[in-house]
C-alpha atoms as a PDB file:
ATOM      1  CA  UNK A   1     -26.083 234.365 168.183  1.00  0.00           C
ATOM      2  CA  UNK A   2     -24.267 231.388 169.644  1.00  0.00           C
ATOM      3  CA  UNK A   3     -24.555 229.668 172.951  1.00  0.00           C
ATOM      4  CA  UNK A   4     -21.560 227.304 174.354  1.00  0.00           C
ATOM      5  CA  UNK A   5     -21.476 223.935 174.691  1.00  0.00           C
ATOM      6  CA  UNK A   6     -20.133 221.262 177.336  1.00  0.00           C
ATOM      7  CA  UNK A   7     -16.607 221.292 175.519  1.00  0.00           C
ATOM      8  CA  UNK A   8     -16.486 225.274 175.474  1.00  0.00           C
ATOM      9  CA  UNK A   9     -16.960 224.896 172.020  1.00  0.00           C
ATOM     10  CA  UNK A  10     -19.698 227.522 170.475  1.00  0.00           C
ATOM     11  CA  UNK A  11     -22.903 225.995 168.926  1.00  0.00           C
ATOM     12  CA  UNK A  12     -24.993 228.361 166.632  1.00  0.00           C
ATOM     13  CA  UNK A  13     -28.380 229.182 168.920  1.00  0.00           C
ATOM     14  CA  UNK A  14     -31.444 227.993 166.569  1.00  0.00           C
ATOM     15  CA  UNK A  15     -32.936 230.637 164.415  1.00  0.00           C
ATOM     16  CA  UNK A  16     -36.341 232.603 165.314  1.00  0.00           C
ATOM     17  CA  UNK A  17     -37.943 230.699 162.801  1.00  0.00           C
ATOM     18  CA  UNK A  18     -37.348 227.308 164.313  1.00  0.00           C
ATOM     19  CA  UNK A  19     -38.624 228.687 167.955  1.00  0.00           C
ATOM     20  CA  UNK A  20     -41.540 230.064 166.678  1.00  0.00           C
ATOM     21  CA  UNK A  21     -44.305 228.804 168.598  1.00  0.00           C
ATOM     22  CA  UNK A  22     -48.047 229.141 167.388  1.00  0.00           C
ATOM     23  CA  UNK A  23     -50.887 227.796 169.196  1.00  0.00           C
ATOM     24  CA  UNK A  24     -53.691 225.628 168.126  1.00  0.00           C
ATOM     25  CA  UNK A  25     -56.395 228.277 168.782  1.00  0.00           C
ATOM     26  CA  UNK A  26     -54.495 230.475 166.060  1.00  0.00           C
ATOM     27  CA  UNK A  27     -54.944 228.266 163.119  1.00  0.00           C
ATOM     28  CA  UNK A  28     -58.083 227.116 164.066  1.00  0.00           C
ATOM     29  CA  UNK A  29     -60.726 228.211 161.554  1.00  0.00           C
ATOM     30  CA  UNK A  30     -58.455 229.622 159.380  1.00  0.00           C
ATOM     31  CA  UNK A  31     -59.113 229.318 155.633  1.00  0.00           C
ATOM     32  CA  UNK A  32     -57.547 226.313 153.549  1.00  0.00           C
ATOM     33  CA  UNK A  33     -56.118 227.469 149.559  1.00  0.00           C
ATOM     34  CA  UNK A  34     -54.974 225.023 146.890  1.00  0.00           C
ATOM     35  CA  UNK A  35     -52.548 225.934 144.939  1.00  0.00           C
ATOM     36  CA  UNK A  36     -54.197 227.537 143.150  1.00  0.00           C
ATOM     37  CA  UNK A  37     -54.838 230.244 145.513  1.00  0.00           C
ATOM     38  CA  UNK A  38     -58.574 229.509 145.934  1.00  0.00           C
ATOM     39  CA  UNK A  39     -60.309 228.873 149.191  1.00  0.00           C
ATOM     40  CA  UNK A  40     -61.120 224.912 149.465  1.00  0.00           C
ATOM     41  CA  UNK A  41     -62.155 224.747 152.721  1.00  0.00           C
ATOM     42  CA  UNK A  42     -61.559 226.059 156.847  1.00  0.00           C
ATOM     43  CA  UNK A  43     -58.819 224.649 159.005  1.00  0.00           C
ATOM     44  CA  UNK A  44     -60.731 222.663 161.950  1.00  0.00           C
ATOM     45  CA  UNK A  45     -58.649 220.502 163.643  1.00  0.00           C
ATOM     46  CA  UNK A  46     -54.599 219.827 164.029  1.00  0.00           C
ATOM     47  CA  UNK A  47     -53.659 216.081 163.827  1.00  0.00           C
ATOM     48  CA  UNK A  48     -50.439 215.231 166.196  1.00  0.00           C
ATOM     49  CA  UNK A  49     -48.870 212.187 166.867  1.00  0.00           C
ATOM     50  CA  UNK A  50     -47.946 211.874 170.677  1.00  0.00           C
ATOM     51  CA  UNK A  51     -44.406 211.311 171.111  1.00  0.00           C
ATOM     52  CA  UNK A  52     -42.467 210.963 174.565  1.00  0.00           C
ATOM     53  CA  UNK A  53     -40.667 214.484 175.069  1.00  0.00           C
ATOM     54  CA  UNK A  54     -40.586 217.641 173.008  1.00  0.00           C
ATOM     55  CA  UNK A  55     -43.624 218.898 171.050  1.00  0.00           C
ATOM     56  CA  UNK A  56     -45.526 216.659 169.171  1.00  0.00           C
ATOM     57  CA  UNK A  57     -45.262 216.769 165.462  1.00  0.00           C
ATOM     58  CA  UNK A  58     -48.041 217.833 163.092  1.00  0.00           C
ATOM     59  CA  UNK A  59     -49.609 214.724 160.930  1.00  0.00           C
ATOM     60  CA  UNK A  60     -52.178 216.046 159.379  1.00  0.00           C
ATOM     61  CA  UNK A  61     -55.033 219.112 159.023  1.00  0.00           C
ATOM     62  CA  UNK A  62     -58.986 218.184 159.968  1.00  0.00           C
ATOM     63  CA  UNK A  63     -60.406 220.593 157.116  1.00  0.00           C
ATOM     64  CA  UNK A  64     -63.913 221.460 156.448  1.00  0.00           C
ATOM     65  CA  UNK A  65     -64.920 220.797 152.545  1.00  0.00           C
ATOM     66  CA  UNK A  66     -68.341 221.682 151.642  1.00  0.00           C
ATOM     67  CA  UNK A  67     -69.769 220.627 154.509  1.00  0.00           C
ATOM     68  CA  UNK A  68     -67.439 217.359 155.086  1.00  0.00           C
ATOM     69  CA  UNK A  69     -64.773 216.670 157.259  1.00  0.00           C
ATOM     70  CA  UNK A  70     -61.469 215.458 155.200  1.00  0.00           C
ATOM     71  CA  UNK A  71     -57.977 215.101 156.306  1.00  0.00           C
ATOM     72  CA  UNK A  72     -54.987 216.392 155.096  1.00  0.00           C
ATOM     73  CA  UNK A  73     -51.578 214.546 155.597  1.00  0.00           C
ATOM     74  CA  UNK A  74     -48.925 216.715 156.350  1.00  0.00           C
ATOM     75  CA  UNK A  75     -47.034 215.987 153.569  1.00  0.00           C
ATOM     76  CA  UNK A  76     -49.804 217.537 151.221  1.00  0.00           C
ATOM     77  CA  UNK A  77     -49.518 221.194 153.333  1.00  0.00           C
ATOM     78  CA  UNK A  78     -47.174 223.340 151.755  1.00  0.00           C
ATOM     79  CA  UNK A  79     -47.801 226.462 153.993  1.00  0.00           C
ATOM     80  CA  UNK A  80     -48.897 226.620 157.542  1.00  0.00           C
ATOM     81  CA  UNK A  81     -49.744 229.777 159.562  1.00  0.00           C
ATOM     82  CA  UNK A  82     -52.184 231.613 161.720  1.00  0.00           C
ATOM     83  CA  UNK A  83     -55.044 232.960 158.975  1.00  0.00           C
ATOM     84  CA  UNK A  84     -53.217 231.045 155.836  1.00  0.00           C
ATOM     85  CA  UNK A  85     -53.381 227.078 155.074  1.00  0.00           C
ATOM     86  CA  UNK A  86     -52.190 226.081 151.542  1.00  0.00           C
ATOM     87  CA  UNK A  87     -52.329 222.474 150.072  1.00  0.00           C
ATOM     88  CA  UNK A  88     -50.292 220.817 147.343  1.00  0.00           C
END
């Protein structure tokens, strides 16, 4: 699908994947894996940075670890989805 532009030129629409939307009440309590595929911990909290405009991006995962709060950069989370957390 493509949508024009100013110049009449035709710019590729973005892809389902990149408007996916998925609130914060999905992920919330979902289960955290290593890579190992065993459960480490539960998803509690989402860390964003506040930014002016658009939707703020995702630094890091509050995750629940026997009993502990740790957190999780962003760069460490390889998969992110409602039920299904996975660490590097």
């Amino acid at each position: 699908m493509s949508d024009r532009v100013g110049d009449g030129q035709l710019q590729e629409s973005e892809s389902a994947e990149e408007k996916r939307r998925v609130m914060v009440t999905q992920m919330l309590r979902s289960p955290v894996f290593n890579p190992a595929g065993e459960q480490v911990g539960r998803l509690e909290d989402l860390i964003a940075k506040l930014a002016d405009g658009g939707y703020p991006p995702i630094k890091g995962l509050k995750v629940r670890i026997a009993g502990r709060d740790v957190f999780v950069g962003s760069s460490s989370v390889e998969k992110l989805e409602p039920g299904d957390a996975v660490t590097v």
